[in-house]
N, C-alpha and C. Protein backbone atom coordinates (compact mmCIF):
# COMPACT_ATOMS: atom_id res chain seq x y z
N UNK A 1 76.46 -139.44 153.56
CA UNK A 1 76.30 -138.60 152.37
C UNK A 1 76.57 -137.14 152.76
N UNK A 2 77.10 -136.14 152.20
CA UNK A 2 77.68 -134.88 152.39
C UNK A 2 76.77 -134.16 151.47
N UNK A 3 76.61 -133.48 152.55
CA UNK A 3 75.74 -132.17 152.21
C UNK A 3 76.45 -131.60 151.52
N UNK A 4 74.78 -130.41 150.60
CA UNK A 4 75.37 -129.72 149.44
C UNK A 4 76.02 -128.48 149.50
N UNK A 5 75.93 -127.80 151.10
CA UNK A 5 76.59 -127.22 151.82
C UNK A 5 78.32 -127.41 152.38
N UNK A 6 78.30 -128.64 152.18
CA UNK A 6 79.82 -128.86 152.16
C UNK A 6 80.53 -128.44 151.17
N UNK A 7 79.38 -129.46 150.24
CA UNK A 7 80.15 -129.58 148.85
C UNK A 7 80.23 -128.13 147.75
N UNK A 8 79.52 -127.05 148.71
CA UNK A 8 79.40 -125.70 147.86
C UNK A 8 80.90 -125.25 148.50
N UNK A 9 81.05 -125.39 149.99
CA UNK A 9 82.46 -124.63 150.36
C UNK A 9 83.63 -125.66 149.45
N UNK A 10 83.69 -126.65 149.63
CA UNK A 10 84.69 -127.61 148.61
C UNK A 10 85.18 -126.59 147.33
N UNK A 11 84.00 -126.25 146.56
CA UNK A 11 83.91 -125.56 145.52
C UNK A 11 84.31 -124.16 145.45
N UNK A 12 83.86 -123.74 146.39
CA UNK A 12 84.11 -122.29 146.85
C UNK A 12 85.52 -121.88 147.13
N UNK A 13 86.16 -122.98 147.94
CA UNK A 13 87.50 -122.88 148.26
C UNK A 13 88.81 -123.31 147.38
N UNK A 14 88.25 -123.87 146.25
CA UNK A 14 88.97 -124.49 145.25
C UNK A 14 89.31 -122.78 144.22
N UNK A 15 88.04 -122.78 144.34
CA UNK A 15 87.91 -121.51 143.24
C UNK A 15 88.85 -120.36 143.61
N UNK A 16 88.31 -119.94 145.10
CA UNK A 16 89.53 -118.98 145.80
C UNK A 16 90.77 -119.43 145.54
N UNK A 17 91.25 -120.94 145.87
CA UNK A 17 92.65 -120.75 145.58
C UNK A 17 93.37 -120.89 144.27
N UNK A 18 92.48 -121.17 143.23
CA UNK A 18 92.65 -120.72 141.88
C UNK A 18 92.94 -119.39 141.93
N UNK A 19 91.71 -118.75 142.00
CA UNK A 19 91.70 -117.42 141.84
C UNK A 19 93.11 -116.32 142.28
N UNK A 20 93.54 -116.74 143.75
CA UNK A 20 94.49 -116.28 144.35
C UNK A 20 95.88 -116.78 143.81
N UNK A 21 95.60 -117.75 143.13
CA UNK A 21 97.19 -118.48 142.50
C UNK A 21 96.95 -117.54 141.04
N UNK A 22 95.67 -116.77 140.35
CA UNK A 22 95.94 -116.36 139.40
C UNK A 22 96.51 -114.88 139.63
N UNK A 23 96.05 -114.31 140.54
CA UNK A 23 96.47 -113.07 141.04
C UNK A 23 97.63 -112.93 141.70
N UNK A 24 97.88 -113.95 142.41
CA UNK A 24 99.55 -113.96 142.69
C UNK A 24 100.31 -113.80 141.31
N UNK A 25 100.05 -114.83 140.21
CA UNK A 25 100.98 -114.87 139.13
C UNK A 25 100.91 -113.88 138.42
N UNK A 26 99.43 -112.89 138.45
CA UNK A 26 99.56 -111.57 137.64
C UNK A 26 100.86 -110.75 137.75
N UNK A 27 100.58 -110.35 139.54
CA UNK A 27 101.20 -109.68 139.69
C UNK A 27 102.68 -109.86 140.06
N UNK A 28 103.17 -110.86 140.24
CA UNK A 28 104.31 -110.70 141.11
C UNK A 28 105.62 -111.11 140.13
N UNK A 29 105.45 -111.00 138.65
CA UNK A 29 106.62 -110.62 137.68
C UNK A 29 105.88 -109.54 136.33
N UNK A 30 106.05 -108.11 137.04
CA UNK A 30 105.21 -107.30 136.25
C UNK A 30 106.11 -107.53 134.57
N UNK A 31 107.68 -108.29 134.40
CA UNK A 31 108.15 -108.57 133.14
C UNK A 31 107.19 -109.64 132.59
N UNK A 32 106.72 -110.79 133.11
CA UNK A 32 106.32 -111.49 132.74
C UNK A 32 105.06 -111.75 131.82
N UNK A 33 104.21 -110.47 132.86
CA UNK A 33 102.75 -110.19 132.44
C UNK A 33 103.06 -109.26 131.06
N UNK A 34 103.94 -108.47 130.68
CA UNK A 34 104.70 -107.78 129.85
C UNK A 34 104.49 -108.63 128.84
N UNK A 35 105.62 -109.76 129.15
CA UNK A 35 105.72 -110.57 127.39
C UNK A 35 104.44 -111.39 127.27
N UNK A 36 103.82 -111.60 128.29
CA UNK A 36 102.10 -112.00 128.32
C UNK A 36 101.47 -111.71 127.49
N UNK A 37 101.14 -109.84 127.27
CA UNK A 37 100.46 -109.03 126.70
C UNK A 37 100.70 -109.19 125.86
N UNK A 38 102.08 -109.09 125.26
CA UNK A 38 102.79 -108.15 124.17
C UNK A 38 102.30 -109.80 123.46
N UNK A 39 102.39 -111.03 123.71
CA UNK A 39 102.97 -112.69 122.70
C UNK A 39 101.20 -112.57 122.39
N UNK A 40 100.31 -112.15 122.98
CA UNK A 40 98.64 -112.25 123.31
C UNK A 40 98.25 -111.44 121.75
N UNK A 41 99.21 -110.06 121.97
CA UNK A 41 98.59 -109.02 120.74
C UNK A 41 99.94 -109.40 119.27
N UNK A 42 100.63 -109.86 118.88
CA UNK A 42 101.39 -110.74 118.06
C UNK A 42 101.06 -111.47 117.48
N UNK A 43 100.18 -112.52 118.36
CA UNK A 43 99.44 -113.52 117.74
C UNK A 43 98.15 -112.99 117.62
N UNK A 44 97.62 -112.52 117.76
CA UNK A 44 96.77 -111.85 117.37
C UNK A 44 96.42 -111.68 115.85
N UNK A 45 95.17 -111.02 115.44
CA UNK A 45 94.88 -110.67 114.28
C UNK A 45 95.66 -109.02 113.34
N UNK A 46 96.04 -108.74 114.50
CA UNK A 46 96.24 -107.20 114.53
C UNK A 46 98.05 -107.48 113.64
N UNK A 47 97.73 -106.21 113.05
CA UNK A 47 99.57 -106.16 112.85
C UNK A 47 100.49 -105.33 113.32
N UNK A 48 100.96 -105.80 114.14
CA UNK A 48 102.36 -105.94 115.08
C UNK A 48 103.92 -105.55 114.46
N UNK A 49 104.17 -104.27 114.73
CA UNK A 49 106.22 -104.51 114.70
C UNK A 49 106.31 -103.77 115.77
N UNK A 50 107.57 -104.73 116.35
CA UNK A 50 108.39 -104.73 117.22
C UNK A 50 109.46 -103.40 116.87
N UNK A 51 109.82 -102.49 117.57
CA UNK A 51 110.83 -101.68 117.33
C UNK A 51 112.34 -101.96 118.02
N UNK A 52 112.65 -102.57 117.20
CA UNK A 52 114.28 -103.13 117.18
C UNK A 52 114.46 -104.76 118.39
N UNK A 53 113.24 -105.24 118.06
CA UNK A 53 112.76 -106.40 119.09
C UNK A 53 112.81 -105.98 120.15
N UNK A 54 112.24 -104.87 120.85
CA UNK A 54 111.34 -105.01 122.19
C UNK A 54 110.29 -104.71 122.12
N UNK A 55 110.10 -105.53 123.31
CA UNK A 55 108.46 -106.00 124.13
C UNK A 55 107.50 -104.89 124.75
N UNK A 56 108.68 -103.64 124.72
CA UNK A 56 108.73 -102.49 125.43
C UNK A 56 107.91 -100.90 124.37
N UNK A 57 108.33 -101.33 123.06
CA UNK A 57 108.15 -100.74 122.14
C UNK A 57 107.85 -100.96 120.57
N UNK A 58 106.76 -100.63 120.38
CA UNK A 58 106.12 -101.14 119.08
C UNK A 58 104.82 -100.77 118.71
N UNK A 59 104.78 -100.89 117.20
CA UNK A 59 103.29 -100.34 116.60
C UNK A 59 102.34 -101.28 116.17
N UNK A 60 101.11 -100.73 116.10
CA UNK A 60 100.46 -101.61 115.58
C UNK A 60 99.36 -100.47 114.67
N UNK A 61 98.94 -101.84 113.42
CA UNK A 61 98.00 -100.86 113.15
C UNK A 61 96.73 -101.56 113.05
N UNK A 62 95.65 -100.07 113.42
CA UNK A 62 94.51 -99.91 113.98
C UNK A 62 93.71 -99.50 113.00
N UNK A 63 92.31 -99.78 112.69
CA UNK A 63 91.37 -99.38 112.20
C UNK A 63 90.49 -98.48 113.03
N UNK A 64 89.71 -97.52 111.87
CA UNK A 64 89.04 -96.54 113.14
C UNK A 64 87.73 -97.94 113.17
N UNK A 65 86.37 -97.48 114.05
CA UNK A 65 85.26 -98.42 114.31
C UNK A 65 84.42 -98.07 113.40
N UNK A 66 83.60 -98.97 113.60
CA UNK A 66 82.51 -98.99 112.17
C UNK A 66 81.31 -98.01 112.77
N UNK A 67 80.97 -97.63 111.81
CA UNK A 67 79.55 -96.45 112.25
C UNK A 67 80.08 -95.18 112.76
N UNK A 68 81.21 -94.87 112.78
CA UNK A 68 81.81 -93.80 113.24
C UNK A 68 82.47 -93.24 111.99
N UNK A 69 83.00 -91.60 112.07
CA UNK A 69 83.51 -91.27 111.03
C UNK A 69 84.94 -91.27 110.76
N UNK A 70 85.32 -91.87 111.70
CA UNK A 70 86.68 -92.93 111.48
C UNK A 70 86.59 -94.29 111.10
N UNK A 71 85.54 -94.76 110.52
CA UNK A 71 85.85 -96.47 110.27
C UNK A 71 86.38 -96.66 109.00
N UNK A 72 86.94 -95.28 108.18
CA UNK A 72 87.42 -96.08 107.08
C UNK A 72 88.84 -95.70 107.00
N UNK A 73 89.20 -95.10 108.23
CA UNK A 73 90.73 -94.82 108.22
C UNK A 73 91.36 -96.09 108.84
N UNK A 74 93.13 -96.03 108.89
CA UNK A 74 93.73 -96.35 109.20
C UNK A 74 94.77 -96.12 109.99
N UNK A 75 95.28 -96.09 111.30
CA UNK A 75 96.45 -95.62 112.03
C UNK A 75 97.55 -96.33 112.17
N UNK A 76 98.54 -95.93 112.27
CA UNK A 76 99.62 -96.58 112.87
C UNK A 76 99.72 -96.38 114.27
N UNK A 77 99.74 -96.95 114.81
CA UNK A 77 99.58 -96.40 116.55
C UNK A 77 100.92 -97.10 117.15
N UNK A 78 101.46 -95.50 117.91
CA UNK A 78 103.01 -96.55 118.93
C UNK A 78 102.35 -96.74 120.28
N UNK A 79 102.99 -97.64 120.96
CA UNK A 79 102.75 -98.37 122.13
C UNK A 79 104.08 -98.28 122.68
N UNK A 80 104.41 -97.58 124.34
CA UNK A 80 105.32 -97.75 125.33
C UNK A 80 104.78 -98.07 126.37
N UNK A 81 105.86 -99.47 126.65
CA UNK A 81 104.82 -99.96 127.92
C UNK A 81 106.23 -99.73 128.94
N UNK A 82 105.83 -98.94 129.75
CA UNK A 82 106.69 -98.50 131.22
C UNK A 82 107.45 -99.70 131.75
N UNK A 83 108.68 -99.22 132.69
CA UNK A 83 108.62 -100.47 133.44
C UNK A 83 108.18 -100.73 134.45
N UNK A 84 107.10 -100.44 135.07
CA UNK A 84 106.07 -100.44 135.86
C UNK A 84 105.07 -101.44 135.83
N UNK A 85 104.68 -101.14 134.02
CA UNK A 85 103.61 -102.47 134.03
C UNK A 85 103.65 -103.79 134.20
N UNK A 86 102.12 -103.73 134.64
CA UNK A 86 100.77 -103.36 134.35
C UNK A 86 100.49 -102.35 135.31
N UNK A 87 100.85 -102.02 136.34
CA UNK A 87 100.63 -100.69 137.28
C UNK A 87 100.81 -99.79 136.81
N UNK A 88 101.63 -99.05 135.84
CA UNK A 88 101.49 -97.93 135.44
C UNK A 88 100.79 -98.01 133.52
N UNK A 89 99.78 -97.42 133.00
CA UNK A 89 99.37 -97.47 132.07
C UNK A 89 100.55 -97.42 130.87
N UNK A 90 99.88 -97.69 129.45
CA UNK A 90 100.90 -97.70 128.58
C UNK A 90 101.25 -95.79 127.95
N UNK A 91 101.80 -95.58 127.39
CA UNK A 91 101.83 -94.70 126.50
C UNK A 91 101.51 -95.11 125.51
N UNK A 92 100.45 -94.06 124.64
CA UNK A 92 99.95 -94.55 123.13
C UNK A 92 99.51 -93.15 122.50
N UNK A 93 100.50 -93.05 121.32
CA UNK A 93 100.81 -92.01 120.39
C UNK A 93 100.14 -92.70 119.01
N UNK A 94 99.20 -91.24 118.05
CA UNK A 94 98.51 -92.00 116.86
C UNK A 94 100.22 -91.39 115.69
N UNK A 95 100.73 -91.88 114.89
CA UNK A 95 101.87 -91.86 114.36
C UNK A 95 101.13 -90.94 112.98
N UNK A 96 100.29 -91.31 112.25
CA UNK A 96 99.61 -90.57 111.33
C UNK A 96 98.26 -89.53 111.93
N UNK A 97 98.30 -88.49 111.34
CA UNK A 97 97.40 -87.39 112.15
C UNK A 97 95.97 -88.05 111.88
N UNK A 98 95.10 -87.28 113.20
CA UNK A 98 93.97 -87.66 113.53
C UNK A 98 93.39 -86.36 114.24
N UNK A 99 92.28 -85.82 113.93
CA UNK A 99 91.26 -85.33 114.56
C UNK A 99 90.29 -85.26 115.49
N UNK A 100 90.79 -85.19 116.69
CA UNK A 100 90.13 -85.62 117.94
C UNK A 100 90.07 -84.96 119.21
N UNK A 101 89.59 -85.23 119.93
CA UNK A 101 89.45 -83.38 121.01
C UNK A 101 90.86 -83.97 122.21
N UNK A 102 90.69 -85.60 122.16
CA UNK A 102 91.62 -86.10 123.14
C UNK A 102 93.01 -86.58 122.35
N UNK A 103 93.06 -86.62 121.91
CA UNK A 103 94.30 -86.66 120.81
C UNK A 103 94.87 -85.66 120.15
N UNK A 104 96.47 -85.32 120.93
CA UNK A 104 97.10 -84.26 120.02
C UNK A 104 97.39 -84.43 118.67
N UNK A 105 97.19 -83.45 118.03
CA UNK A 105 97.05 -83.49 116.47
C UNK A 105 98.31 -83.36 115.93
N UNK A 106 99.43 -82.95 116.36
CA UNK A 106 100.68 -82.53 116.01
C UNK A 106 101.57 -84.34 116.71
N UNK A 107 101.63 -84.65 117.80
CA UNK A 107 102.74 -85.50 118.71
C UNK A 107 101.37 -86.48 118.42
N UNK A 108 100.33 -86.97 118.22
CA UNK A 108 99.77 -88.22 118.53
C UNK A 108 99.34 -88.64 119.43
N UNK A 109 99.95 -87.37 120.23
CA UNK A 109 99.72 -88.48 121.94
C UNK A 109 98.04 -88.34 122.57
N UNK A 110 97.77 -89.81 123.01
CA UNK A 110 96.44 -89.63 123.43
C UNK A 110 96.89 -89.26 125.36
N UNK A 111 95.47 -88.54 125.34
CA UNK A 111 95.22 -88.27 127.02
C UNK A 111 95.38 -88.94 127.62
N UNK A 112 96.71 -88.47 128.87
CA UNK A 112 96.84 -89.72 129.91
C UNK A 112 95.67 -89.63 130.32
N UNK A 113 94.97 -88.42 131.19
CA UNK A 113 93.74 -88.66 132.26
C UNK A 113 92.69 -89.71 131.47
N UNK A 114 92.63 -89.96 130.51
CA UNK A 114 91.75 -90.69 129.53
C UNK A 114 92.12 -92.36 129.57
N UNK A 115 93.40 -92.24 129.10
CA UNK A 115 93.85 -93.75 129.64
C UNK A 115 94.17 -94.24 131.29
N UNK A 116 93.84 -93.01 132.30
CA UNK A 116 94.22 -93.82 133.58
C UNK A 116 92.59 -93.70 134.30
N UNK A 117 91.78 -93.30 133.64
CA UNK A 117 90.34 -93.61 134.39
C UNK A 117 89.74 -94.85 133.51
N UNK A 118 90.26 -95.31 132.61
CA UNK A 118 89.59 -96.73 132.45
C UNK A 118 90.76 -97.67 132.62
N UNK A 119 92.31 -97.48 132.91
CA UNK A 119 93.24 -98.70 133.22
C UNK A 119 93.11 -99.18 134.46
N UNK A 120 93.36 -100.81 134.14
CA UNK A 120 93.28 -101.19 135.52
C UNK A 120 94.02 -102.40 135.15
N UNK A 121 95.21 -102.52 136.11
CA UNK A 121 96.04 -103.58 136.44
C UNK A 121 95.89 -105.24 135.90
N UNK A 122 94.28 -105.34 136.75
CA UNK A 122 93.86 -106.57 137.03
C UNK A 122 93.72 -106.79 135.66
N UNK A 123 92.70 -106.22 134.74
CA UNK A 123 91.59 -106.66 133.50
C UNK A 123 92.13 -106.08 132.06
N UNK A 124 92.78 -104.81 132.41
CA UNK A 124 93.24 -104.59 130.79
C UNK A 124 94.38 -105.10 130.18
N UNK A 125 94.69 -105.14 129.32
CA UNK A 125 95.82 -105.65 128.51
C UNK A 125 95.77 -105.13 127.31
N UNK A 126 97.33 -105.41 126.81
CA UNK A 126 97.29 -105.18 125.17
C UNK A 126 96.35 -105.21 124.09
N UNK A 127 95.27 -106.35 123.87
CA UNK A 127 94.57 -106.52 123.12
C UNK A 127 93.25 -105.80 123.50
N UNK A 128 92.88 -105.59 124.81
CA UNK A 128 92.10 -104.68 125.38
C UNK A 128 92.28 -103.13 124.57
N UNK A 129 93.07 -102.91 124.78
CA UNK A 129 93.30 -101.11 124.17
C UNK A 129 92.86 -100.90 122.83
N UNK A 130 93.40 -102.13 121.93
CA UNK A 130 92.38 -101.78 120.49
C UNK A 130 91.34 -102.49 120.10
N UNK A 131 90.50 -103.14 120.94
CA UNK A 131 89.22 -103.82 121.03
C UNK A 131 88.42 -102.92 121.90
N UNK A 132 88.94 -102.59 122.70
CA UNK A 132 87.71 -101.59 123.76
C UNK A 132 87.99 -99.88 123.60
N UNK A 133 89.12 -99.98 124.46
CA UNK A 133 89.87 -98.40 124.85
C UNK A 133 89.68 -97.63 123.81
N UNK A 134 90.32 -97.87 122.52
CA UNK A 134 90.39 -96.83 121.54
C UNK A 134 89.09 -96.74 120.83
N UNK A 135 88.76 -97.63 120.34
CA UNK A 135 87.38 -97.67 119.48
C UNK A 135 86.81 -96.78 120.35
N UNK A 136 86.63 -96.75 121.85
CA UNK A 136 85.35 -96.43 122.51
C UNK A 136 85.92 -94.66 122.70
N UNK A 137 87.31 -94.39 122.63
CA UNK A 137 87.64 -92.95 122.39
C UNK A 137 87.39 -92.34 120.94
N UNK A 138 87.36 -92.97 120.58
CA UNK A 138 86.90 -92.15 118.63
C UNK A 138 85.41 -92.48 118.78
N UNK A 139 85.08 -93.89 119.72
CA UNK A 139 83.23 -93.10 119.64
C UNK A 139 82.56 -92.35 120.39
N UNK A 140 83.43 -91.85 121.60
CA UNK A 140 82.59 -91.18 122.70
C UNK A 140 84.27 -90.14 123.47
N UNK A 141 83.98 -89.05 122.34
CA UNK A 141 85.74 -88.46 122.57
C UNK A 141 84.87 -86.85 123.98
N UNK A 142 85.70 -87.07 124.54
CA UNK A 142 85.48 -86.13 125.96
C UNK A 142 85.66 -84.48 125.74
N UNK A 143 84.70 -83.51 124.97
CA UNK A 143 85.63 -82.59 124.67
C UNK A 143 85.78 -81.07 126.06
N UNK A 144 85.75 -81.94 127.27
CA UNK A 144 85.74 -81.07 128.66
C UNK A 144 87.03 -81.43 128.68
N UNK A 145 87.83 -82.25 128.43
CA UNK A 145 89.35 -82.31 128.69
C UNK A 145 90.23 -82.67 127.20
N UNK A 146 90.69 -81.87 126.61
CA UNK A 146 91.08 -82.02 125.54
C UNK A 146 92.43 -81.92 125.21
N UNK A 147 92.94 -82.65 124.69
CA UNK A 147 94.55 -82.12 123.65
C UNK A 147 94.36 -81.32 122.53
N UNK A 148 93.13 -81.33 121.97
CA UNK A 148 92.98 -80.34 120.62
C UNK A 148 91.94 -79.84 121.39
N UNK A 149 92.22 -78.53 121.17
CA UNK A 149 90.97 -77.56 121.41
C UNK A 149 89.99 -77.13 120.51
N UNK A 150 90.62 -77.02 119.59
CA UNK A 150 89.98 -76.67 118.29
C UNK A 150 88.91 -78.06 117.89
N UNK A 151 89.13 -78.91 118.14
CA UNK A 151 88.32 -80.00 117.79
C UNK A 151 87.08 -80.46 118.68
N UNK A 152 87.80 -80.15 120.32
CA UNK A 152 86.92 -80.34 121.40
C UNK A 152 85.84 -78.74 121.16
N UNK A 153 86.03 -77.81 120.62
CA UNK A 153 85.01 -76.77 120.78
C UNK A 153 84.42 -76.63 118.70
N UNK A 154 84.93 -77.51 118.44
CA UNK A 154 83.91 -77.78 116.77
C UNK A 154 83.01 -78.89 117.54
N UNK A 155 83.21 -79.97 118.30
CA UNK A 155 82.39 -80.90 118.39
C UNK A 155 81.12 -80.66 118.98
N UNK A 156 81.68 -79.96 120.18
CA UNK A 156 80.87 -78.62 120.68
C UNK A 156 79.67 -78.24 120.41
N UNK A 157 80.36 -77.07 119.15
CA UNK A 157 79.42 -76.42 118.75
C UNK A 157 78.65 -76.39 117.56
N UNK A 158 79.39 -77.48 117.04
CA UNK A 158 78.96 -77.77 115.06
C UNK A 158 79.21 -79.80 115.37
N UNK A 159 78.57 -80.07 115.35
CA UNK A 159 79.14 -81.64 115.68
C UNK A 159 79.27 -81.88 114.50
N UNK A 160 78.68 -81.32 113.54
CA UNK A 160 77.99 -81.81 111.74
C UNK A 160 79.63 -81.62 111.33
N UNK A 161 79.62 -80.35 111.15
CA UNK A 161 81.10 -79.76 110.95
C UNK A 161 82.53 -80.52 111.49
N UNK A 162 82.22 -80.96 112.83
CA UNK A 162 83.35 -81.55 113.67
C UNK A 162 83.54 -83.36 112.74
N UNK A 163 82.22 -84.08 112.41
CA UNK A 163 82.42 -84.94 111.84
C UNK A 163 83.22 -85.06 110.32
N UNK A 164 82.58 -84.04 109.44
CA UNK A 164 83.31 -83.82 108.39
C UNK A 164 84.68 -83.13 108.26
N UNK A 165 85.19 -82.93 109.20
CA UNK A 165 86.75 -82.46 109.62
C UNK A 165 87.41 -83.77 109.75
N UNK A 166 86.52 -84.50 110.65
CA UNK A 166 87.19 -85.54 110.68
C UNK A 166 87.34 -86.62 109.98
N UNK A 167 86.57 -86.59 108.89
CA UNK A 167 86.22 -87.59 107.54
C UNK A 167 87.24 -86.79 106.79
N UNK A 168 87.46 -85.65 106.60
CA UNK A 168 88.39 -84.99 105.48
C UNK A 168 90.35 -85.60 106.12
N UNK A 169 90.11 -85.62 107.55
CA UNK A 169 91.78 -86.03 108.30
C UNK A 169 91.55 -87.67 107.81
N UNK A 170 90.90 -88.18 107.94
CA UNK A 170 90.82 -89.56 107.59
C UNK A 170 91.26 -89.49 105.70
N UNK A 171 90.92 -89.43 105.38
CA UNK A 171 91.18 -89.19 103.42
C UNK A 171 92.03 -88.43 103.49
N UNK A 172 92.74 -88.02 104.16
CA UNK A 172 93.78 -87.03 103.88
C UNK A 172 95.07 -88.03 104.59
N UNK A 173 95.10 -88.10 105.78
CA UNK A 173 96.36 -89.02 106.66
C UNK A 173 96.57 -90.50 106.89
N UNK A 174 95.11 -91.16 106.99
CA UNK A 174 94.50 -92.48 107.22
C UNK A 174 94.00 -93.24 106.42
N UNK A 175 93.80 -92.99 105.16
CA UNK A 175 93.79 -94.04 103.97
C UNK A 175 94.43 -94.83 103.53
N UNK A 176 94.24 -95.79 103.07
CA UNK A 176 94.98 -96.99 102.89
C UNK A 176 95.74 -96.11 101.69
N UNK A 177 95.59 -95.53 100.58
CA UNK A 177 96.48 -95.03 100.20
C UNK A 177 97.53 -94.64 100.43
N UNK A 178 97.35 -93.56 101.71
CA UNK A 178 97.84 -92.78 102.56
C UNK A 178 98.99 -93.58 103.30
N UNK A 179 98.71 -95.01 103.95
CA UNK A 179 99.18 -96.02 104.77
C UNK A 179 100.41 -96.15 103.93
N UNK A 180 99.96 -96.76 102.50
CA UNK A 180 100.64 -97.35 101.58
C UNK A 180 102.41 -96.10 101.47
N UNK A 181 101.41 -95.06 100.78
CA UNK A 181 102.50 -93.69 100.96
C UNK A 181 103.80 -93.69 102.14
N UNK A 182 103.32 -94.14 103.26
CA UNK A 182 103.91 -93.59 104.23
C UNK A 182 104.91 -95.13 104.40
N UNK A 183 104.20 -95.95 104.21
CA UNK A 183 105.14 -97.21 104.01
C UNK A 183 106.48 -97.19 103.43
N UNK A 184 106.29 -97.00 102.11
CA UNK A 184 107.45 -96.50 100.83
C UNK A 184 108.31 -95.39 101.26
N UNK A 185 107.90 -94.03 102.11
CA UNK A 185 108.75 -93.06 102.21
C UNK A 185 109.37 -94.15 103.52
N UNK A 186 108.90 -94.68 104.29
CA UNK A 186 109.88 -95.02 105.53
C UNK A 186 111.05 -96.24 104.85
N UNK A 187 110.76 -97.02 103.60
CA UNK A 187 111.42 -98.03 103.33
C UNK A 187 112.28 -97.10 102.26
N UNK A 188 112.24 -95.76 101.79
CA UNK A 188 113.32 -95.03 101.12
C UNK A 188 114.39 -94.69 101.92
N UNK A 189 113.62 -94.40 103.58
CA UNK A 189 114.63 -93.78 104.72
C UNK A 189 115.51 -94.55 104.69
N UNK A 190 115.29 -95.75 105.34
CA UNK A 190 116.13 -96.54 105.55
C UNK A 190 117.29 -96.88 104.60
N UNK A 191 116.85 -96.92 103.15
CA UNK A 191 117.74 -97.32 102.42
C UNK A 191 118.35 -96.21 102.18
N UNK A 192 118.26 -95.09 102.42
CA UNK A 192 119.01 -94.00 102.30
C UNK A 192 119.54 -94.12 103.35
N UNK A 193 119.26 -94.40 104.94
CA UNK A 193 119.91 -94.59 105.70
C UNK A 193 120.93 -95.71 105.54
N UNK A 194 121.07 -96.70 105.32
CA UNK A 194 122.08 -97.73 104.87
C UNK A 194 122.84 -97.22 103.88
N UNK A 195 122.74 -95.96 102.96
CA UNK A 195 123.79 -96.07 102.22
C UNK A 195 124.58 -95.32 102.54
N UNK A 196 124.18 -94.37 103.63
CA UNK A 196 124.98 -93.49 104.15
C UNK A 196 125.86 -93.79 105.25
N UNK A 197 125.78 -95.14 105.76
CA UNK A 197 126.13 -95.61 106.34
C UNK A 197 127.22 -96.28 106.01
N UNK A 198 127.43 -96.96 104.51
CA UNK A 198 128.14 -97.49 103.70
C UNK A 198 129.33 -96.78 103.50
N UNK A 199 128.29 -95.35 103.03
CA UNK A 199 129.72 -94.61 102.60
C UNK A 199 129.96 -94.13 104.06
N UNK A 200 129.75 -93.61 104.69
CA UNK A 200 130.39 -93.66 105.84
C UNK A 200 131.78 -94.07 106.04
N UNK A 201 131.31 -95.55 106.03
CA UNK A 201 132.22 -96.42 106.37
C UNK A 201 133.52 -96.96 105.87
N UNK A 202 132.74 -96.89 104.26
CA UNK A 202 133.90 -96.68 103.13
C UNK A 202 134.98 -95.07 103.22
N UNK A 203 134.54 -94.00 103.43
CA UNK A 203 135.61 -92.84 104.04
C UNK A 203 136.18 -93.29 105.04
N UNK A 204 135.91 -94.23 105.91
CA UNK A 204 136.86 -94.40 106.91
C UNK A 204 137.79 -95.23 106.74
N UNK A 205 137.55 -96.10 105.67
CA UNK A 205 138.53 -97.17 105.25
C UNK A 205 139.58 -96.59 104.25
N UNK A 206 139.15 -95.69 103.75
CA UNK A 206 139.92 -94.58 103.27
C UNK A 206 140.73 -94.12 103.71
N UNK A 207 140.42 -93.84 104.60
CA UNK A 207 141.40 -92.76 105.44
C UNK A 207 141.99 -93.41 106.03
N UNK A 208 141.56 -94.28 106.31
CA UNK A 208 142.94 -95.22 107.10
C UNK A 208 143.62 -96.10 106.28
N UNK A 209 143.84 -96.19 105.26
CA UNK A 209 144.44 -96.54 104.12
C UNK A 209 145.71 -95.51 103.70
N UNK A 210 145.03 -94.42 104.17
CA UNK A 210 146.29 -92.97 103.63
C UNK A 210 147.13 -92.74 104.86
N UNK A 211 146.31 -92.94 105.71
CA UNK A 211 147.26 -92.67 106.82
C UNK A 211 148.37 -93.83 107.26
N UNK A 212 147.81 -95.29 106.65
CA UNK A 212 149.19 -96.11 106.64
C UNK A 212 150.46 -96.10 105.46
């Protein structure tokens, strides 16, 4: 009969080489772990576009968190994932304005130093960033290192004030109204972009019509 001392290393050593066959496979096709992330947050609940089908680039949109004075907005948030990753963090820009001491108010862009003291290779991922990362930056925003200054020294010194700034950017940029708005002007672009494209194309058929 075999001891339970055997039968703990049996176990023990099974687990390690699981473990090490999972960490080998993390890392050693950083493309792979890529379309990993990206097929993980797709299927997902969240809504997902792809910008011109890559894996590399795309939005999603985000709700602010509940109990905070962002939970009744809405963002569009872009996502660039390097070709580095998962070793090098993503880029993540808010596309509709937001009020925040770590978030530029003009470009969107959130704080790298912000996203590279909680990224980590091993444990975060795509669906990580708008389940943990972001929620936990609109609830606990850093205003000792800031992209807005003006926001990091209202939070400061008027927090009362700093909240209702930020309830007024929410009803103003982040409302589903607002969402809706910004939907329609981008689906006018385009079709203004396609027709200009048309005619474009039609002057050129033109012209090479006269010139034969």
């Amino acid at each position: 009969m075999r001891s339970r001392g055997y039968q703990l290393i049996v176990h023990v050593g099974l687990l390690s080489g699981w473990y090490s066959d999972y960490v080998l496979d993390l890392f050693s096709s950083p493309k792979r772990r890529m379309e990993t992330d990206v097929m993980k947050l797709l299927m997902s609940d969240y809504e997902v576009t792809l910008v011109n089908g890559s894996m590399q680039e795309f939005y999603v949109r985000f709700k602010g968190p509940d109990e905070t004075p962002f939970q009744s907005g809405i963002w569009k948030v872009r996502v660039e994932l390097p070709d580095q990753y998962p070793y090098k963090s993503p880029s993540i820009g808010f596309m509709n304005r937001i009020f925040h001491p770590n978030i530029d108010e003009l470009s969107g862009s959130v704080c790298l130093d912000v996203i590279n003291q909680t990224w980590s290779p091993m444990f975060a991922d795509m669906i990580n960033i708008f389940e943990v990362f972001l929620p936990q930056l609109l609830r606990y925003p850093n205003p000792t290192d800031p992209l807005n200054g003006e926001a990091a020294a209202l939070l400061m010194r008027e927090p009362k004030a700093y909240e209702n700034r930020v309830k007024d950017y929410v009803n103003k940029y982040a409302s589903a109204d607002a969402m809706e708005e910004d939907k329609d002007e981008s689906s006018d672009d385009e079709e203004m972009s396609s027709v200009g494209s048309a005619a474009y194309d039609s002057d050129e058929e033109l012209a090479g019509a006269m010139e034969v």
